[in-house]
PDB file of N, CA and C in Angstrom:
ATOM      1  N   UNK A   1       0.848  -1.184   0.000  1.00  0.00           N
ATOM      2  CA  UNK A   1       0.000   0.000   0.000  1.00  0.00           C
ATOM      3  C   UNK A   1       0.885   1.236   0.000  1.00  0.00           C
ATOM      4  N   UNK A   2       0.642   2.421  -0.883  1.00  0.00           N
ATOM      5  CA  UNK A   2       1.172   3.276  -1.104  1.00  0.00           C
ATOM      6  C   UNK A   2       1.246   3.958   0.008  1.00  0.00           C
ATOM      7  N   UNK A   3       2.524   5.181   0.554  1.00  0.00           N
ATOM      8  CA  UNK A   3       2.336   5.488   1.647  1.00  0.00           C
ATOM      9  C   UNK A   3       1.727   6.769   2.039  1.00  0.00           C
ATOM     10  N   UNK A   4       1.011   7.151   1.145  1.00  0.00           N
ATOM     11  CA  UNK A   4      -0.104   8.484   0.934  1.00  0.00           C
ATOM     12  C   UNK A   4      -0.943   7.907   1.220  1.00  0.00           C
ATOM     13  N   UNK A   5      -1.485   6.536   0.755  1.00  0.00           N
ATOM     14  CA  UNK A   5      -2.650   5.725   1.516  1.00  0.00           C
ATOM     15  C   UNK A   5      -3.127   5.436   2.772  1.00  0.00           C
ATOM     16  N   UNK A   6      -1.554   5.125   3.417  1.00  0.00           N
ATOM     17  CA  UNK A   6      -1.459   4.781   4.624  1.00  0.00           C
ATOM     18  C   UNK A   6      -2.209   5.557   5.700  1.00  0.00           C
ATOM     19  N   UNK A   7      -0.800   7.281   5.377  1.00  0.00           N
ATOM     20  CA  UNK A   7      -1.009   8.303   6.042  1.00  0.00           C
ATOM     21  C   UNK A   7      -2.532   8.413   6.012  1.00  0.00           C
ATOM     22  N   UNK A   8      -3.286   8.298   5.011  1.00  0.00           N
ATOM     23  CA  UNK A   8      -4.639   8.918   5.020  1.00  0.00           C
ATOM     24  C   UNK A   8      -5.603   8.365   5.749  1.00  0.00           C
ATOM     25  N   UNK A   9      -5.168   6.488   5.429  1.00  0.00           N
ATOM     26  CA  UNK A   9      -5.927   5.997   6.332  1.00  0.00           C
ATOM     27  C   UNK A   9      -5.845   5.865   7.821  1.00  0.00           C
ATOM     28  N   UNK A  10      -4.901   6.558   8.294  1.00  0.00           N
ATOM     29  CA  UNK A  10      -4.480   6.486  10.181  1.00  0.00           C
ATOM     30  C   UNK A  10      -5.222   8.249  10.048  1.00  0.00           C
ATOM     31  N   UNK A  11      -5.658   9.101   9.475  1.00  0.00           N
ATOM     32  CA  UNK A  11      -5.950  10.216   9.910  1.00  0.00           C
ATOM     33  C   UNK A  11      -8.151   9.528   9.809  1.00  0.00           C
ATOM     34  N   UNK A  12      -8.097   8.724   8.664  1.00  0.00           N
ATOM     35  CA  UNK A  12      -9.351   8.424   8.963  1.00  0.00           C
ATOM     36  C   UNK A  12     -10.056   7.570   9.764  1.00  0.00           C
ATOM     37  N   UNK A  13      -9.175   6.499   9.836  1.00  0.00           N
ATOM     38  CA  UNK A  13      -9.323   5.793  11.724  1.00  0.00           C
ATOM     39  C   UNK A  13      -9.356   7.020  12.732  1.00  0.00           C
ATOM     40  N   UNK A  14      -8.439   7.888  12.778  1.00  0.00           N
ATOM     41  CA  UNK A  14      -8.576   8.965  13.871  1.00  0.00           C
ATOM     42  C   UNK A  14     -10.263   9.365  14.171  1.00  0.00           C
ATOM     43  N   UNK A  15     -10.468  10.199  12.721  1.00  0.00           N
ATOM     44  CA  UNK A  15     -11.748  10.646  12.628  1.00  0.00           C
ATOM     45  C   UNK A  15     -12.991   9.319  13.001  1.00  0.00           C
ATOM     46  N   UNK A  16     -12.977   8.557  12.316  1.00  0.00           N
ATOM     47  CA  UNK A  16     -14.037   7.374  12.791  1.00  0.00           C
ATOM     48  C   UNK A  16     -13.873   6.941  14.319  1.00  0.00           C
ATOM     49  N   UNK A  17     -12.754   7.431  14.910  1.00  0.00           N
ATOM     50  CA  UNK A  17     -12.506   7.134  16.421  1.00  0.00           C
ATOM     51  C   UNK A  17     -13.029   8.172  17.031  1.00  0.00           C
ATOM     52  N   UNK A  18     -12.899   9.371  16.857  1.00  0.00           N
ATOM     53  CA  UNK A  18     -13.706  10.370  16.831  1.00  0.00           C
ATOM     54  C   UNK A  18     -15.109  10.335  17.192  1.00  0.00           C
ATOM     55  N   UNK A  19     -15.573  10.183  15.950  1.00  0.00           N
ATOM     56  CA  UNK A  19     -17.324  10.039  15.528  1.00  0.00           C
ATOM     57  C   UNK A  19     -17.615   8.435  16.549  1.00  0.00           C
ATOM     58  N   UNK A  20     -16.955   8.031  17.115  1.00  0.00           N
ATOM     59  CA  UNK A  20     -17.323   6.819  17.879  1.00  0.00           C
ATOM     60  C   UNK A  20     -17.567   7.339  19.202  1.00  0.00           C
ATOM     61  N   UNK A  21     -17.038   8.143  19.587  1.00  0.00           N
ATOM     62  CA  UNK A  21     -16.877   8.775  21.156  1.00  0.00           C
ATOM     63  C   UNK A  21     -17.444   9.590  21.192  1.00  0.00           C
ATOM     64  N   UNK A  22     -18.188  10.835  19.887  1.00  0.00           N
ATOM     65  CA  UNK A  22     -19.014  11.072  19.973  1.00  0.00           C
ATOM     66  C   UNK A  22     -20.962  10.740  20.357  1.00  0.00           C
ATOM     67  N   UNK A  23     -20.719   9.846  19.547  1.00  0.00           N
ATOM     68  CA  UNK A  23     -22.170   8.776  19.696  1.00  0.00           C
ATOM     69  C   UNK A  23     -22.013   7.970  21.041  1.00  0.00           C
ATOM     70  N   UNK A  24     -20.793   7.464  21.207  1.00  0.00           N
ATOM     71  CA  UNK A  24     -21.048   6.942  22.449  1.00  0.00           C
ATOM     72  C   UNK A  24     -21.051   7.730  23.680  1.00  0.00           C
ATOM     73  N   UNK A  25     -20.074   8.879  23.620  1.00  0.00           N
ATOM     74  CA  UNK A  25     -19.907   9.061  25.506  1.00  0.00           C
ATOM     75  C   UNK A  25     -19.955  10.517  25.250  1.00  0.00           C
ATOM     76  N   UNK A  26     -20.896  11.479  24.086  1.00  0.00           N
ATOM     77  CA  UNK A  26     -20.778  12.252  23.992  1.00  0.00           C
ATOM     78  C   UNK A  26     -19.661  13.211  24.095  1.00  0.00           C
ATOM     79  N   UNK A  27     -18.630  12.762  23.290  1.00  0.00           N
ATOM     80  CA  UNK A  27     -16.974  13.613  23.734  1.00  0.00           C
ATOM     81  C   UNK A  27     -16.397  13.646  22.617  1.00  0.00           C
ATOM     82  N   UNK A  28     -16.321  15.014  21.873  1.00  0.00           N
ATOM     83  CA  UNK A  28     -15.218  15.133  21.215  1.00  0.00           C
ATOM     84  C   UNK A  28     -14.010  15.713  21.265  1.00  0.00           C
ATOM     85  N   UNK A  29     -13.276  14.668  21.033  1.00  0.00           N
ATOM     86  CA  UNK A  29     -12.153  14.717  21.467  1.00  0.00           C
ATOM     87  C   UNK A  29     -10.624  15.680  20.766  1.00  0.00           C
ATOM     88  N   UNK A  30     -11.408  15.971  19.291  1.00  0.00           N
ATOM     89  CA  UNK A  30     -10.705  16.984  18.645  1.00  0.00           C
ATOM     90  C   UNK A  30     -11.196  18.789  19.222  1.00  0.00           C
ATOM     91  N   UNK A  31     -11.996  18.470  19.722  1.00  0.00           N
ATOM     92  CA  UNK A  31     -12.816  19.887  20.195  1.00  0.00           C
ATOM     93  C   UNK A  31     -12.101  20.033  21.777  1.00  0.00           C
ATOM     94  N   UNK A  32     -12.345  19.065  21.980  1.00  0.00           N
ATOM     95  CA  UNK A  32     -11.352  18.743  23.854  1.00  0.00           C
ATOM     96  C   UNK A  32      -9.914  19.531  23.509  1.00  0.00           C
ATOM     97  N   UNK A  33      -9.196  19.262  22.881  1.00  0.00           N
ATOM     98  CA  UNK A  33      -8.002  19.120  22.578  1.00  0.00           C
ATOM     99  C   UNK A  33      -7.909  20.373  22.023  1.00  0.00           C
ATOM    100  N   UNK A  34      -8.116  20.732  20.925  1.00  0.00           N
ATOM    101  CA  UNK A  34      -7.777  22.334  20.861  1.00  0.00           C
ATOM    102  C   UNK A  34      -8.871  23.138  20.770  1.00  0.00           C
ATOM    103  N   UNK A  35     -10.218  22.861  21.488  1.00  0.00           N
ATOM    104  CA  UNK A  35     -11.317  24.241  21.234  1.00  0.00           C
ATOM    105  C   UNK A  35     -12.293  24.055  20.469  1.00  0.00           C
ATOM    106  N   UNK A  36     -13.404  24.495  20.672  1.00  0.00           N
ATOM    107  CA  UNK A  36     -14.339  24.164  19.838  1.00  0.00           C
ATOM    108  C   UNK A  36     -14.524  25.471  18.410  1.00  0.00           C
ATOM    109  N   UNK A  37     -14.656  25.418  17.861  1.00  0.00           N
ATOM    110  CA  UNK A  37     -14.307  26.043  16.251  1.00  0.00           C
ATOM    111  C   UNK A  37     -13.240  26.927  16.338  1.00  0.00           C
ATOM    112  N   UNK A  38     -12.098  26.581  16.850  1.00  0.00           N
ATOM    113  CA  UNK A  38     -11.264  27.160  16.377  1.00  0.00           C
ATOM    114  C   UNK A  38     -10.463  27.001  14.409  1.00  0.00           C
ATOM    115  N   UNK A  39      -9.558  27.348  14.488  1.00  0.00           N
ATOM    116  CA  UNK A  39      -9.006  27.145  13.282  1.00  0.00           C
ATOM    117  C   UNK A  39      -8.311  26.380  13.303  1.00  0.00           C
ATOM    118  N   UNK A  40      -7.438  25.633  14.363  1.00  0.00           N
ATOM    119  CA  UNK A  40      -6.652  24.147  14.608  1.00  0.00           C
ATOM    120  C   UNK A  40      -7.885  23.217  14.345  1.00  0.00           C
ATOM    121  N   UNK A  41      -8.767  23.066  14.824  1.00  0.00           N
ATOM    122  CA  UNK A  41     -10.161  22.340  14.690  1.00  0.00           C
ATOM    123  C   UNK A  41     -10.268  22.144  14.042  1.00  0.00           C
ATOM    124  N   UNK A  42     -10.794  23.546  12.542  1.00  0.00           N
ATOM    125  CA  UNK A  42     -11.571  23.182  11.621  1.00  0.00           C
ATOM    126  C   UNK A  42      -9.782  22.699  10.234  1.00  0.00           C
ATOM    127  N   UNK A  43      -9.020  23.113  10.814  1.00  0.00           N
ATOM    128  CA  UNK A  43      -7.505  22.076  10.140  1.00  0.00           C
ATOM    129  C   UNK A  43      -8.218  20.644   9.955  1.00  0.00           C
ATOM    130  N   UNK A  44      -7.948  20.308  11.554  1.00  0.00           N
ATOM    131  CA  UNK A  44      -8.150  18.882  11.715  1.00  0.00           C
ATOM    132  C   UNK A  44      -8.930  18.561  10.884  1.00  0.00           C
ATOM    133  N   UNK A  45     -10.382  18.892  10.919  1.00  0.00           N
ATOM    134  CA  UNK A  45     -11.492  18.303  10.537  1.00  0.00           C
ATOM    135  C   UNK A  45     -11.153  18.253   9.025  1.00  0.00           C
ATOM    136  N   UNK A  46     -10.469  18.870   8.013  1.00  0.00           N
ATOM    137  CA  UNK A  46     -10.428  19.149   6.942  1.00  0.00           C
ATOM    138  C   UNK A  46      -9.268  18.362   6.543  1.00  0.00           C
ATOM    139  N   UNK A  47      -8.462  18.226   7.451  1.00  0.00           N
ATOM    140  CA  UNK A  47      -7.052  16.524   6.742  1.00  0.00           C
ATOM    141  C   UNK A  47      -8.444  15.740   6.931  1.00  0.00           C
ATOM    142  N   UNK A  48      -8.732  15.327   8.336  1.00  0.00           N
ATOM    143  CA  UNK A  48      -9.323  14.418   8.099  1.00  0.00           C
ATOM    144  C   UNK A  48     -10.782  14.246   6.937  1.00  0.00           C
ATOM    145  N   UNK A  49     -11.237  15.107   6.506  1.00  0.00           N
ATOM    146  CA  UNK A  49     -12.158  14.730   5.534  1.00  0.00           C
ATOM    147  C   UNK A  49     -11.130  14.487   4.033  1.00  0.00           C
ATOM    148  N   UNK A  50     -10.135  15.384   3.812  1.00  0.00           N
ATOM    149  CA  UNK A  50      -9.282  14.899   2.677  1.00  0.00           C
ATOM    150  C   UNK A  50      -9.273  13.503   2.648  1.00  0.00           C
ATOM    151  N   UNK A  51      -8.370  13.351   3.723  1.00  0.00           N
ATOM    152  CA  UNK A  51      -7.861  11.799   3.620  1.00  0.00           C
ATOM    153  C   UNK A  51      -9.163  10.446   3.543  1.00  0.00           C
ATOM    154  N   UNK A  52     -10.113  11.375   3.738  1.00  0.00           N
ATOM    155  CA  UNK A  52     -11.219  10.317   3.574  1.00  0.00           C
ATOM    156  C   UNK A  52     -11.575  10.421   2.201  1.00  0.00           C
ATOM    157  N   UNK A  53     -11.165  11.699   1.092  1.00  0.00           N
ATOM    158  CA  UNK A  53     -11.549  11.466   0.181  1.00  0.00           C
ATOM    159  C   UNK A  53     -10.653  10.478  -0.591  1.00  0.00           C
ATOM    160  N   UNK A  54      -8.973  10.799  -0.428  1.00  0.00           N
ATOM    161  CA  UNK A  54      -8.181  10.129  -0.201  1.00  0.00           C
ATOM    162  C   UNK A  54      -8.233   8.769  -0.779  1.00  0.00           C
ATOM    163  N   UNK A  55      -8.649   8.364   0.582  1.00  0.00           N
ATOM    164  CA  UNK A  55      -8.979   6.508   0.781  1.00  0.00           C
ATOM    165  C   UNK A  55      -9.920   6.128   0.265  1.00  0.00           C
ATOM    166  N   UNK A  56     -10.430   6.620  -0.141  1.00  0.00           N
ATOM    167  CA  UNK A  56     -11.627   6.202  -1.606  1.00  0.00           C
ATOM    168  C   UNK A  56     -10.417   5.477  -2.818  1.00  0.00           C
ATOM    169  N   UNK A  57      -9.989   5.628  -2.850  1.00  0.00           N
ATOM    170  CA  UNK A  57      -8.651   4.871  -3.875  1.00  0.00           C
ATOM    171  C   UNK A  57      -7.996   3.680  -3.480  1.00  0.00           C
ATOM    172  N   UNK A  58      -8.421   3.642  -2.152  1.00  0.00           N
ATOM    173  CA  UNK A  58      -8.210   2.125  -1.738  1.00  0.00           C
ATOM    174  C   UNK A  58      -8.842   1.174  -1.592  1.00  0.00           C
ATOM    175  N   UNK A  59     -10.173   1.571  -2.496  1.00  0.00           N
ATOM    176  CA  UNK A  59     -11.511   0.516  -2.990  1.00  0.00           C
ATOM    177  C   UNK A  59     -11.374   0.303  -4.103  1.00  0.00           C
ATOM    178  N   UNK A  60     -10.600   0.709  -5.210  1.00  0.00           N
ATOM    179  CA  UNK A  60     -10.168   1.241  -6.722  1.00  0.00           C
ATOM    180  C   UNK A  60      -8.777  -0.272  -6.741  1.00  0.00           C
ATOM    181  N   UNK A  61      -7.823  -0.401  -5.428  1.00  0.00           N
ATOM    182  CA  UNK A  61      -6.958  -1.218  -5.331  1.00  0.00           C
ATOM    183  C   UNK A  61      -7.147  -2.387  -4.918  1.00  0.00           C
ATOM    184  N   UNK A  62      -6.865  -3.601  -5.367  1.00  0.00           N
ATOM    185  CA  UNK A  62      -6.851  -5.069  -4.961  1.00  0.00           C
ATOM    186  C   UNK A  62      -6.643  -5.130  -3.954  1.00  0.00           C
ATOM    187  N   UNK A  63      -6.944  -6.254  -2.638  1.00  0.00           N
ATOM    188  CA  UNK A  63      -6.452  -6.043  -1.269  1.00  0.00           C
ATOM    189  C   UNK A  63      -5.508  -7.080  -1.218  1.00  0.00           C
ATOM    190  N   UNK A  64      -5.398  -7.820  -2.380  1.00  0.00           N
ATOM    191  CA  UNK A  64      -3.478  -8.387  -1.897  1.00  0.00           C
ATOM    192  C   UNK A  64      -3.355  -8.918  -3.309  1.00  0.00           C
ATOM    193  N   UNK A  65      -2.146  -9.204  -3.526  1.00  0.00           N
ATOM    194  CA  UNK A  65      -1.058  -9.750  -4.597  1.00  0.00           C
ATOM    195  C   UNK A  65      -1.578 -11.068  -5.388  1.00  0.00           C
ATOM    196  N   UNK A  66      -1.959 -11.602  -4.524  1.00  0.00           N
ATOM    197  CA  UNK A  66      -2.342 -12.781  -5.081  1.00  0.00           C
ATOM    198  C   UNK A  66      -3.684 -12.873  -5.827  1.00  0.00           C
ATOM    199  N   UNK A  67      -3.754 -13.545  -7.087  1.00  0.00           N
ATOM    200  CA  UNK A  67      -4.274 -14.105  -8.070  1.00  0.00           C
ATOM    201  C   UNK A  67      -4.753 -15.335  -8.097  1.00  0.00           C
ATOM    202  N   UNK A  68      -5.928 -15.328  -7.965  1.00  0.00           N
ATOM    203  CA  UNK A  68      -6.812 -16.802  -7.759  1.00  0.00           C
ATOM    204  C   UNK A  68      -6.631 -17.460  -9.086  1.00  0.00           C
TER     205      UNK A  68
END
């Protein structure tokens, strides 16, 4: 896996870890951490939606080498 892939997909686990702790224990944890709408915030929120557009290209890629 390419390593633009990678990166993108550990920023979109972040975010889906995120949106998990939201629904569950009401806490967000990017808002905890630096503020609620600040401009570090709305950063974050914006890698992380890239990289989700991102990883859309890793449905486009085979998930391994091998050939049935």
């Amino acid at each position: 896996m390419n390593t633009l892939y990678k990166v993108a997909l550990v920023f979109v686990i972040i975010g889906a870890l995120n949106w998990g702790m939201i629904g569950i224990f009401d806490v967000n944890l990017v808002s905890l951490l630096f503020g609620e709408d600040t401009i570090i915030t709305n950063i974050v929120y914006a890698i992380v939606g890239i990289c989700g557009l991102l990883s859309t290209g890793i449905l486009l890629k085979p998930l391994d080498n091998h050939h049935n």
